[in-house]
C-alpha atoms as a PDB file:
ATOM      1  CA  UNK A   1     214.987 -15.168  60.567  1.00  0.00           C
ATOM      2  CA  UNK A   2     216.968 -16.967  57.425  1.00  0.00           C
ATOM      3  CA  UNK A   3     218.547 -13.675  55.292  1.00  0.00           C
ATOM      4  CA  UNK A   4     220.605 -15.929  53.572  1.00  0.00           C
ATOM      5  CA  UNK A   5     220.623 -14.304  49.806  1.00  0.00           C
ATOM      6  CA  UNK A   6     219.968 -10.865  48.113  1.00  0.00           C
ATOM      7  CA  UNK A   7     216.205 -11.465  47.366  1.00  0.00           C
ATOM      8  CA  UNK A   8     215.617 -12.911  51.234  1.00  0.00           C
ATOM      9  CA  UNK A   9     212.389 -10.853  52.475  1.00  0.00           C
ATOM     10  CA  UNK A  10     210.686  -9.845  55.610  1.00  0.00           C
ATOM     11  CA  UNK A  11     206.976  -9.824  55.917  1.00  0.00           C
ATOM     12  CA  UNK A  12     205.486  -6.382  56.578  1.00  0.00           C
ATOM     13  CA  UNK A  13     202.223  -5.870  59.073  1.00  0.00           C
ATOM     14  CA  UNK A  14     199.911  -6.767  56.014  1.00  0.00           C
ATOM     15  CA  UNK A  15     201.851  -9.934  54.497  1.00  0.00           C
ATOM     16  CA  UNK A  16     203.534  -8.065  52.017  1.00  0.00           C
ATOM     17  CA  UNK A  17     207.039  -9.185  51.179  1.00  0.00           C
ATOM     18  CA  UNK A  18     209.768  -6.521  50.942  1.00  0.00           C
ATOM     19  CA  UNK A  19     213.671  -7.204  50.276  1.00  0.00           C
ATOM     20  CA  UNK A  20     215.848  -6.851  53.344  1.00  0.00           C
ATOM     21  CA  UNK A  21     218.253  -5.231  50.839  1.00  0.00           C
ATOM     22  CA  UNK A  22     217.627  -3.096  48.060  1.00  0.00           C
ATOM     23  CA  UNK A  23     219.313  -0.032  46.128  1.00  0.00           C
ATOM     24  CA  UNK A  24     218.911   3.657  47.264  1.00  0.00           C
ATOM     25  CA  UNK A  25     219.068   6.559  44.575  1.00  0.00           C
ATOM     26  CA  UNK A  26     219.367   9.478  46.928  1.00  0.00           C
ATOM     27  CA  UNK A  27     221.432  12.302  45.083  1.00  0.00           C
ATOM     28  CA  UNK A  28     222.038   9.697  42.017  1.00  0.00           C
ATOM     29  CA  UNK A  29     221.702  12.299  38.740  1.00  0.00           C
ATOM     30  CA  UNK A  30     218.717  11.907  36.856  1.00  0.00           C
ATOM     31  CA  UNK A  31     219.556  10.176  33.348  1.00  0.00           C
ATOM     32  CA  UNK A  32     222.047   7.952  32.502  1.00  0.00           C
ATOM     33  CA  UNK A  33     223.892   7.690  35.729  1.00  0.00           C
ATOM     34  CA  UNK A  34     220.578   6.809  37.652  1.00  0.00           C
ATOM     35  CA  UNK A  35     219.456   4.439  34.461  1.00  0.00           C
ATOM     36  CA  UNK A  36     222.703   2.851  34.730  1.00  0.00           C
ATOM     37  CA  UNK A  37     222.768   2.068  38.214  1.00  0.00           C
ATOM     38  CA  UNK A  38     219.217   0.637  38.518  1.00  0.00           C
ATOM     39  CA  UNK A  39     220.021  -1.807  35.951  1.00  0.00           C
ATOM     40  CA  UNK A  40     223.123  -2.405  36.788  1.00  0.00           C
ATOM     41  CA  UNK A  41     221.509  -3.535  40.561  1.00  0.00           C
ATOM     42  CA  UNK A  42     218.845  -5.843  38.724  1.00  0.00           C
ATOM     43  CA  UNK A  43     220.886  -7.263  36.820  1.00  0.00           C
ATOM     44  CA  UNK A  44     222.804  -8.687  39.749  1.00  0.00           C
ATOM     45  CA  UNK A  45     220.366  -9.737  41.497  1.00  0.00           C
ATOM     46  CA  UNK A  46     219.176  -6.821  43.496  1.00  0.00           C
ATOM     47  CA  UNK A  47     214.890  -6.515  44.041  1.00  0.00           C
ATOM     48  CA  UNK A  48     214.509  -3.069  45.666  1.00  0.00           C
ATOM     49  CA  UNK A  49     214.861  -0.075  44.501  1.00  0.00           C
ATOM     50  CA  UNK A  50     213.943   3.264  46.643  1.00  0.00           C
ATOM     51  CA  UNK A  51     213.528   6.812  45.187  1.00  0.00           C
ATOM     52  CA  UNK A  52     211.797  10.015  46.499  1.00  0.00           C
ATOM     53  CA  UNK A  53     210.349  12.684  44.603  1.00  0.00           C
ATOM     54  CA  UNK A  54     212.630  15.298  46.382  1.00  0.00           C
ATOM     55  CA  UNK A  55     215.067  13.483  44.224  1.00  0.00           C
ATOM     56  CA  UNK A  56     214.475  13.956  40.804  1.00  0.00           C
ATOM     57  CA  UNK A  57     215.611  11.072  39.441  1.00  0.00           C
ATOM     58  CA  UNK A  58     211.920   9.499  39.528  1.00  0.00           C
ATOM     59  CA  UNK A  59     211.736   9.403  35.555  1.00  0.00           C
ATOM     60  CA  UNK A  60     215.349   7.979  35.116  1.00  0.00           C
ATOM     61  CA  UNK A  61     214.759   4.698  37.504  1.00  0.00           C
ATOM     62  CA  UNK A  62     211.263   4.313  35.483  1.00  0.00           C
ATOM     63  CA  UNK A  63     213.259   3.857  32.396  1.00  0.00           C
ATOM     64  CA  UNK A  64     215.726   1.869  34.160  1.00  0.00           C
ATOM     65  CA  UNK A  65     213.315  -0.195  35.535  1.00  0.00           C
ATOM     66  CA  UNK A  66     211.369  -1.120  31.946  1.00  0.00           C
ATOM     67  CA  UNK A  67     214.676  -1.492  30.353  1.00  0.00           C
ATOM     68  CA  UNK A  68     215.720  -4.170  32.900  1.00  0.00           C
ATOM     69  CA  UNK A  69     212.432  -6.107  32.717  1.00  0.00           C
ATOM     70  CA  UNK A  70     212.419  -6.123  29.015  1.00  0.00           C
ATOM     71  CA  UNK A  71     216.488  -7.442  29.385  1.00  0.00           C
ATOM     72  CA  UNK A  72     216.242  -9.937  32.137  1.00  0.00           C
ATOM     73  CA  UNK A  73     213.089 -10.692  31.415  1.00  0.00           C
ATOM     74  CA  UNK A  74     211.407 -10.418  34.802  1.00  0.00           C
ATOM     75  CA  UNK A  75     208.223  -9.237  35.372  1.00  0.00           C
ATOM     76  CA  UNK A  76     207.521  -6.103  37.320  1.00  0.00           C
ATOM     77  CA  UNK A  77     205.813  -8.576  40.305  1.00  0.00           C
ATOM     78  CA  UNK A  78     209.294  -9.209  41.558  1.00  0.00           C
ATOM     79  CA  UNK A  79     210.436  -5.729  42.203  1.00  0.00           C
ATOM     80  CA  UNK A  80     209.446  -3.705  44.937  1.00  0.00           C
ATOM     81  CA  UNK A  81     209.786   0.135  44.160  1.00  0.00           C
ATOM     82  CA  UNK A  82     209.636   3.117  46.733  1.00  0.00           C
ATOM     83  CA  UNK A  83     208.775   6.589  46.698  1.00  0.00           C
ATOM     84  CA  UNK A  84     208.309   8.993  48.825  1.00  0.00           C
ATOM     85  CA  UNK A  85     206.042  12.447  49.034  1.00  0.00           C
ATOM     86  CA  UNK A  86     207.855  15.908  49.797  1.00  0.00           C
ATOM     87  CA  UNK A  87     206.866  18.097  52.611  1.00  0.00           C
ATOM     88  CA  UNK A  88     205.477  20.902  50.369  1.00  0.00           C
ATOM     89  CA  UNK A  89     203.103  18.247  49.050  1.00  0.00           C
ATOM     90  CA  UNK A  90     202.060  16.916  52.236  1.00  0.00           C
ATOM     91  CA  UNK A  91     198.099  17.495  52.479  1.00  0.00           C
ATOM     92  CA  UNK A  92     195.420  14.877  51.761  1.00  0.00           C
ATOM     93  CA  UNK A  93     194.560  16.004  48.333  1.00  0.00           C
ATOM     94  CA  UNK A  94     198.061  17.036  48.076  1.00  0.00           C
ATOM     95  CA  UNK A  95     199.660  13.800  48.844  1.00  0.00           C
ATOM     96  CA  UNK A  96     197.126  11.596  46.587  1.00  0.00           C
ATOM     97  CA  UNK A  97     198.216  14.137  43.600  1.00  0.00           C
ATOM     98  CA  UNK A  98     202.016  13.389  44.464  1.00  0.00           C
ATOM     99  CA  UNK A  99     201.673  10.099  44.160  1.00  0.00           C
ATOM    100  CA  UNK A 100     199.951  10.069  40.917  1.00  0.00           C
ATOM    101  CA  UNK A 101     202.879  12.327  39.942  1.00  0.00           C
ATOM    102  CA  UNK A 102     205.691   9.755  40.991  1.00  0.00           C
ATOM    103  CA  UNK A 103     203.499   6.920  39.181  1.00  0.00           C
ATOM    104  CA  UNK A 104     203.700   9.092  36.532  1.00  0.00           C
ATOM    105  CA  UNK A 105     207.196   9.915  36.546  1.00  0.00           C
ATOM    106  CA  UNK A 106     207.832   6.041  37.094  1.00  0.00           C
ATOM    107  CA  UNK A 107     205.715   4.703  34.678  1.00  0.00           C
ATOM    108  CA  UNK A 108     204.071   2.080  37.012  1.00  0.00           C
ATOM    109  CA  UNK A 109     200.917   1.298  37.421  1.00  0.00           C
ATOM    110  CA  UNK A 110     201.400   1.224  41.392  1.00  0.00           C
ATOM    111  CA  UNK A 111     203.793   1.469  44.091  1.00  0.00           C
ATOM    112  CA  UNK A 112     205.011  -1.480  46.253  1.00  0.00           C
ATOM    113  CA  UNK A 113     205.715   0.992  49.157  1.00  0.00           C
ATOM    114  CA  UNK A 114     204.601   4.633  49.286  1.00  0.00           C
ATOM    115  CA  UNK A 115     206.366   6.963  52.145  1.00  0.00           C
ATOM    116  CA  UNK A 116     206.258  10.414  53.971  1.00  0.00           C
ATOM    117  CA  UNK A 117     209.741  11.732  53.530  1.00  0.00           C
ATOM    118  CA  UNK A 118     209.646  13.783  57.290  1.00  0.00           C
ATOM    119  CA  UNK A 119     207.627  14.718  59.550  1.00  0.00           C
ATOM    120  CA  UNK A 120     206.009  17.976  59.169  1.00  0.00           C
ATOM    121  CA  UNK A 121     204.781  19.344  62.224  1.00  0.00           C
ATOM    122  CA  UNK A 122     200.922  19.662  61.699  1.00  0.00           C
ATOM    123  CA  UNK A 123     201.114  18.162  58.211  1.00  0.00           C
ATOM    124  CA  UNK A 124     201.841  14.517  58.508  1.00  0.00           C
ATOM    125  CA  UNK A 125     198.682  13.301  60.034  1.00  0.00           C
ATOM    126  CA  UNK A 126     196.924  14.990  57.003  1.00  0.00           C
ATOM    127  CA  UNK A 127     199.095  12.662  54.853  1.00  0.00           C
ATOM    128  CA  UNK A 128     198.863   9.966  56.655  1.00  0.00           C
ATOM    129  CA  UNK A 129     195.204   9.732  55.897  1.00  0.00           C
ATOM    130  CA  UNK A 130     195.715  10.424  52.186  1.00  0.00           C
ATOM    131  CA  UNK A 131     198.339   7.482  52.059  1.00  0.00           C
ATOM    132  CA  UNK A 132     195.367   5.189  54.121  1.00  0.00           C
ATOM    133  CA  UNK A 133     192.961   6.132  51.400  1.00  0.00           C
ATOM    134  CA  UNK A 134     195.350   5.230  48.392  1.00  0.00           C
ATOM    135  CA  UNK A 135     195.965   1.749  50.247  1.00  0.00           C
ATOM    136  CA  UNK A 136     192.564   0.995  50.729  1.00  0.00           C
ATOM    137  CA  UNK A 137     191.734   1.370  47.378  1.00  0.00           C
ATOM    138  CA  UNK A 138     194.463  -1.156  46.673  1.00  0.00           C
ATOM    139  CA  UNK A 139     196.751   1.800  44.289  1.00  0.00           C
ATOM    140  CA  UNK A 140     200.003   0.969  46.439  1.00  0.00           C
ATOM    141  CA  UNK A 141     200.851  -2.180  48.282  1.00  0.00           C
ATOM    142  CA  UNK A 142     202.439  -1.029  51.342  1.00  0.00           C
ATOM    143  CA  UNK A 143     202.879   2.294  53.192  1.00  0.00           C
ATOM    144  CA  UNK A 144     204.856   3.951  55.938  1.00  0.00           C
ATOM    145  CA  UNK A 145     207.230   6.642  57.141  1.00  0.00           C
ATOM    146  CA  UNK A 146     210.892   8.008  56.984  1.00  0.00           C
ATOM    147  CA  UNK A 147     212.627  10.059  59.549  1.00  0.00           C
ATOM    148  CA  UNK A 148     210.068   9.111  62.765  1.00  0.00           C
ATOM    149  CA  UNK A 149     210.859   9.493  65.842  1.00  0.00           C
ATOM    150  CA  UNK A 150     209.012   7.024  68.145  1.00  0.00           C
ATOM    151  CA  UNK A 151     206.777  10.376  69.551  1.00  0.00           C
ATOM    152  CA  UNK A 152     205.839  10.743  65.263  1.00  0.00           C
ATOM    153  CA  UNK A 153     204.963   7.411  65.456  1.00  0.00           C
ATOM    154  CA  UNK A 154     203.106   7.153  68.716  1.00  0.00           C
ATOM    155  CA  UNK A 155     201.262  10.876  67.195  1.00  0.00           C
ATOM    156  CA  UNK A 156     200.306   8.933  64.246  1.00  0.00           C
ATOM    157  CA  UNK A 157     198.604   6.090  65.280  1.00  0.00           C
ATOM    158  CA  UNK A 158     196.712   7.497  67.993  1.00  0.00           C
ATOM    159  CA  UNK A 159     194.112   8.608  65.395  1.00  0.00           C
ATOM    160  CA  UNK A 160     195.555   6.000  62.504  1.00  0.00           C
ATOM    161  CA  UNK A 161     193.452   3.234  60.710  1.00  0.00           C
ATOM    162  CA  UNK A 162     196.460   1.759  59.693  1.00  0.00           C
ATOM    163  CA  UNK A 163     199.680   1.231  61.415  1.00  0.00           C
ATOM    164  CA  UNK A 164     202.751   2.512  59.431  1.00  0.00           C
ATOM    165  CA  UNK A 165     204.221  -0.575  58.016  1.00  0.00           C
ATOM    166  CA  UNK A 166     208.113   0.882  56.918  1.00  0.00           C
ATOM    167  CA  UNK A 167     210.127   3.420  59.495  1.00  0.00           C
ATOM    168  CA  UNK A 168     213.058   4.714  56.852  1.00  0.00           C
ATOM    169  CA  UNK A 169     215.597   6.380  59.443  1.00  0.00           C
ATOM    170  CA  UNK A 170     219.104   7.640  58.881  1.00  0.00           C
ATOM    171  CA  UNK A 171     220.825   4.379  60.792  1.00  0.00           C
ATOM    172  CA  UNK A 172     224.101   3.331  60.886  1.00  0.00           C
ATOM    173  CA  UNK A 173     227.012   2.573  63.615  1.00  0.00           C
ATOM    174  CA  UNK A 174     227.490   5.452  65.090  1.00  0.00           C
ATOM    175  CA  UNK A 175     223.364   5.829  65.266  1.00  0.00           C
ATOM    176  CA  UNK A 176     222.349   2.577  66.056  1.00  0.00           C
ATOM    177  CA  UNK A 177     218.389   4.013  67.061  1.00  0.00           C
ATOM    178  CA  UNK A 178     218.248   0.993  69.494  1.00  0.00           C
ATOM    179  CA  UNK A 179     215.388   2.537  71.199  1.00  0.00           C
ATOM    180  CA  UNK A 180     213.304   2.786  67.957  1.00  0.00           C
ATOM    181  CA  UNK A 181     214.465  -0.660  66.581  1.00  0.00           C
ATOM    182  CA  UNK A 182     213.027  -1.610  69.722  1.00  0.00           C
ATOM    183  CA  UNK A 183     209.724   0.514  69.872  1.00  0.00           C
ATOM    184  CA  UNK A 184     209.343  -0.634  65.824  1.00  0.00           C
ATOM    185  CA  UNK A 185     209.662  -4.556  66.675  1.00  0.00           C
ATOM    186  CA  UNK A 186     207.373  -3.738  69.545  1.00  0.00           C
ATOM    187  CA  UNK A 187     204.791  -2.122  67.417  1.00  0.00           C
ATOM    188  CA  UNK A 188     205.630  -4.471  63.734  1.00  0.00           C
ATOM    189  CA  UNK A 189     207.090  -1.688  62.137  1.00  0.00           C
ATOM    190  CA  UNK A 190     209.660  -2.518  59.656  1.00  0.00           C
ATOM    191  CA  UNK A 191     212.901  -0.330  60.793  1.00  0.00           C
ATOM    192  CA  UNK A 192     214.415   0.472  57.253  1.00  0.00           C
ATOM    193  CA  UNK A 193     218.050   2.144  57.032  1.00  0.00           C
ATOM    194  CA  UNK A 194     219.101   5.287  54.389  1.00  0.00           C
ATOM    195  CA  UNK A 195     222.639   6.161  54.644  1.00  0.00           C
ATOM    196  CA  UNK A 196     224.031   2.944  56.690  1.00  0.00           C
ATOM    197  CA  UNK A 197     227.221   3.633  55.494  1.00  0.00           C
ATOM    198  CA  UNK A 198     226.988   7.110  56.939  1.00  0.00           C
ATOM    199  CA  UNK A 199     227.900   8.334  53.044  1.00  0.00           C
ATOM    200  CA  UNK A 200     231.533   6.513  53.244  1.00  0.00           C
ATOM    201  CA  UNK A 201     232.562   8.058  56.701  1.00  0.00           C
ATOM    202  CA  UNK A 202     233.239   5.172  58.622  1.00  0.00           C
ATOM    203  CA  UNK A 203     235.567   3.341  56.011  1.00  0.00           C
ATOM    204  CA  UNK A 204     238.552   4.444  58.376  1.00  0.00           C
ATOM    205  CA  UNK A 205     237.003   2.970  61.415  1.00  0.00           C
ATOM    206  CA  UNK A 206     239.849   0.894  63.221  1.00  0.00           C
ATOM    207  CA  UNK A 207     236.892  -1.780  65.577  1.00  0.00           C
ATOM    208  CA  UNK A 208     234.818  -1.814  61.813  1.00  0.00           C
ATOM    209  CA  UNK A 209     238.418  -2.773  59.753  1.00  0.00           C
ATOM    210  CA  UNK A 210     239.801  -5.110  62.518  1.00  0.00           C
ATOM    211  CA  UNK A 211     236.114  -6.856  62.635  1.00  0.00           C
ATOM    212  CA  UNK A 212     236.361  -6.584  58.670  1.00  0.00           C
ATOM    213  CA  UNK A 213     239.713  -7.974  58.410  1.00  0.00           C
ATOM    214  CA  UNK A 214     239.014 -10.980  60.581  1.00  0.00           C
ATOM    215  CA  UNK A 215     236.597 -12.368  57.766  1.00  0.00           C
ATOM    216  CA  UNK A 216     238.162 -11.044  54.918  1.00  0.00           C
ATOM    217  CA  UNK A 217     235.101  -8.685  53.968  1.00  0.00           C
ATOM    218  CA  UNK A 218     235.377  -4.669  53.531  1.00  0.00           C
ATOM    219  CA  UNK A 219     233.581  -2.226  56.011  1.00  0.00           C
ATOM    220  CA  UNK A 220     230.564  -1.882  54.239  1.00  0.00           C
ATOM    221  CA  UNK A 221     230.043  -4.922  54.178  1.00  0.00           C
ATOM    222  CA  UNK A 222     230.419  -5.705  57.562  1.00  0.00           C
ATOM    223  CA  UNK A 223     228.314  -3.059  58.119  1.00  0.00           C
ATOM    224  CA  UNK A 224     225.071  -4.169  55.892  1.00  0.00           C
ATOM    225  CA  UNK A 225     225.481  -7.452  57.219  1.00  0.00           C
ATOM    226  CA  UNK A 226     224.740  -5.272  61.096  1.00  0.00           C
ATOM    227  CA  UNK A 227     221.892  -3.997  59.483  1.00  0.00           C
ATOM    228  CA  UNK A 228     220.492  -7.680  58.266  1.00  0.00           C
ATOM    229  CA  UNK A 229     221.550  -9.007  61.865  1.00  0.00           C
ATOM    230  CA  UNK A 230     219.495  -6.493  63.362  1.00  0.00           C
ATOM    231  CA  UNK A 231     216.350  -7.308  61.225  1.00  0.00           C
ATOM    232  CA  UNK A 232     216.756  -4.084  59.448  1.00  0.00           C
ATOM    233  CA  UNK A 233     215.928  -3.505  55.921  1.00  0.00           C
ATOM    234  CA  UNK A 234     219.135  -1.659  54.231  1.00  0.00           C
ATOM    235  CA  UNK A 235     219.449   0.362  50.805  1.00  0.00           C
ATOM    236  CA  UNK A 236     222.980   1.079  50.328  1.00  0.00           C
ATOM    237  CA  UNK A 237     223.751   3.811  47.539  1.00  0.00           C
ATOM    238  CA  UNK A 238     226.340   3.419  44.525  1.00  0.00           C
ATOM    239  CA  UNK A 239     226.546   4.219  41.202  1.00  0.00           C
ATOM    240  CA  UNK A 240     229.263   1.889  40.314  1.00  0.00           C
ATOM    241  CA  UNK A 241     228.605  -1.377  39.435  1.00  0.00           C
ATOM    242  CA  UNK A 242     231.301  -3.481  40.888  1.00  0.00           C
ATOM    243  CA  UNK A 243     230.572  -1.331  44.559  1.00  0.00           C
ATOM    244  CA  UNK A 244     226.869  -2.714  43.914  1.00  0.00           C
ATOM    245  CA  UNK A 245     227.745  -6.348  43.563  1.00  0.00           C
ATOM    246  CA  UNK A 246     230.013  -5.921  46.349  1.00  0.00           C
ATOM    247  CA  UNK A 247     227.750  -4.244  48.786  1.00  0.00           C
ATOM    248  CA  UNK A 248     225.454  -6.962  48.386  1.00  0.00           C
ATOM    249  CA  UNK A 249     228.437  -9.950  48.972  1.00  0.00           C
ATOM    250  CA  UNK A 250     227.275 -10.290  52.077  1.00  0.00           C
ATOM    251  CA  UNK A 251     225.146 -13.676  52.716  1.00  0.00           C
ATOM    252  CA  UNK A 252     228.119 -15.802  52.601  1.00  0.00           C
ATOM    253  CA  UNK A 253     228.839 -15.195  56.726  1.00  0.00           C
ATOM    254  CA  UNK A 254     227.686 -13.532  60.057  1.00  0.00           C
ATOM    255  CA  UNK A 255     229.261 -11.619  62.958  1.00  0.00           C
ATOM    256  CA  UNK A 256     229.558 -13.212  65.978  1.00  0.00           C
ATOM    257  CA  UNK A 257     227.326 -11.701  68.902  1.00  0.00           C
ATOM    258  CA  UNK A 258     230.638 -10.537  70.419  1.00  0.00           C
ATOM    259  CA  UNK A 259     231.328  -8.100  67.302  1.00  0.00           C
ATOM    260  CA  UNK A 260     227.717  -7.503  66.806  1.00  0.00           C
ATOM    261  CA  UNK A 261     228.007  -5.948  70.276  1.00  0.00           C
ATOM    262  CA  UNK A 262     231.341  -4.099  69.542  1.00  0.00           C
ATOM    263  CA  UNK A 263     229.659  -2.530  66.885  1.00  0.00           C
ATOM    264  CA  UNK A 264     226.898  -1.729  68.294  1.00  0.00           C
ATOM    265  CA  UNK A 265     229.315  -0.052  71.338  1.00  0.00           C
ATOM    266  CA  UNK A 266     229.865   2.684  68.195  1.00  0.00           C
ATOM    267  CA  UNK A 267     227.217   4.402  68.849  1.00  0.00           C
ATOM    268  CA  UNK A 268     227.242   8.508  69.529  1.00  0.00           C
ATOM    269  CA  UNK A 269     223.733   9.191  68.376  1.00  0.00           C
ATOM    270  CA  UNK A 270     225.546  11.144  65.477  1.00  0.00           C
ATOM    271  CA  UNK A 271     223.608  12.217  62.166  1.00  0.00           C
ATOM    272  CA  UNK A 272     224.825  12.824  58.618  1.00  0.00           C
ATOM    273  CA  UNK A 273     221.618  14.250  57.774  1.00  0.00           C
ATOM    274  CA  UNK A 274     218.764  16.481  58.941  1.00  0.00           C
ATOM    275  CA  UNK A 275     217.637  15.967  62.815  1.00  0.00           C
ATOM    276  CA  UNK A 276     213.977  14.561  62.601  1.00  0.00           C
ATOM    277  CA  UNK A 277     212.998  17.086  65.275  1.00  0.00           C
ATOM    278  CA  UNK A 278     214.555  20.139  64.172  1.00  0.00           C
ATOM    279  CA  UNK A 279     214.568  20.936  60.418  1.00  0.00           C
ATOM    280  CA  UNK A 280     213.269  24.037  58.324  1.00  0.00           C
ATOM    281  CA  UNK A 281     212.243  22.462  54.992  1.00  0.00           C
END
């Protein structure tokens, strides 16, 4: 597994190529500070960008997007977008109507990857089905999950045509979801990371600044470059343009397996966010 620059990819279930490293917009403001990061991120090199619709900044990374095509003069072929349907949204009919809302929002004429935001008890499977029908008829390149556990996934494809390709989990040193990495290699699921620097709580960390400071990189960076060791797809947040360029400095060296496993020694099964099996939204 070469990840040895910022457009390296990994091949998803179906052949599809998707960016081990891409840009997340989660709580960036809709407008100019979303429009300003996205390009910002293309600019220098990123290829991914993921939004959700729960984050109403859908419109703002569509502009962003066209601007920075028409600028670097790429062509929307090499970037892969994500979005994600709500839970309110999640029936069949429901879910095919969101997505023609995000495409909307967007701009695009498709979606490289096309995800359900959490698992809704008795709701997902419904979804699930919609998001099989959309990729069938060839509207969105790739589709998948965020925030499944491995008994989501199991529930899923017992009755699923098509095996979730993406797993986007809250994932980062102090939740290292070993047991999932392991059940999603198992099963060629993509294991995909939101918050891996656990929103800027672990800069602190004494093991992550001694590992840090022993090849001159910052924590988040020696973080990411966990994630990429791992074989997991990350999508760092920033809205400042320098902390994007830096964030992605991170194919120039590797951890040793001796601080791979010190890092991975971190890990309290602690969340940031929401608990996959116990939420009320």
């Amino acid at each position: 597994m070469t990840i040895n620059h910022l457009q390296s990819t990994t091949t998803l279930l179906n052949g599809v190529q998707m960016p081990w490293f891409g840009l997340g917009v989660f709580k960036v403001e809709d407008g100019s500070e979303v429009v300003s990061s996205v390009k910002a991120a293309i600019r220098n090199g990123y290829r991914s960008i993921d939004t959700a619709a729960i984050y109403g900044n859908e419109a703002g990374v569509g502009q962003a997007i066209s601007e920075a095509l028409a600028e670097t003069g790429l062509a929307r072929e090499d970037l892969f977008v994500t979005s994600k349907v709500w839970n309110a949204d999640l029936g069949y009919e429901s879910t095919i109507a969101a997505y023609e809302a995000s495409l909307s929002k967007l701009g695009l004429e498709y979606l490289d990857l096309y995800l359900i935001h959490w698992p809704v008890k008795g709701k997902y499977k419904e979804a699930w089905r919609a998001l099989e029908t959309l990729y069938k008829e060839g509207r969105v390149k790739a589709i998948g999950v965020s925030n499944f556990q491995i008994h989501h996934l199991e529930d899923v494809m017992k009755d699923a045509e098509i095996v979730p390709m993406v797993n986007q989990v809250e994932l980062h040193p102090l939740l290292s979801q070993q047991e999932l990495l392991s059940f999603s290699k198992a099963n060629n699921i993509q294991l995909e990371a939101w918050s891996p620097l656990m929103q800027g709580q672990l800069f602190d960390h004494p093991v992550l600044n001694d590992i840090a400071a022993s090849h001159s990189k910052s924590v988040a960076q020696v973080i990411l470059r966990w994630d990429l060791q791992r074989g997991i797809v990350t999508i760092p947040k920033s809205i400042k343009e320098q902390r994007i360029i830096d964030n992605a400095n991170v194919f120039d060296f590797s951890l040793t397996d001796a601080e791979m496993a010190r890092i991975d020694a971190l890990n309290e099964n602690r969340r940031v966010g929401p608990d996959p099996d116990n939420f009320d939204f």
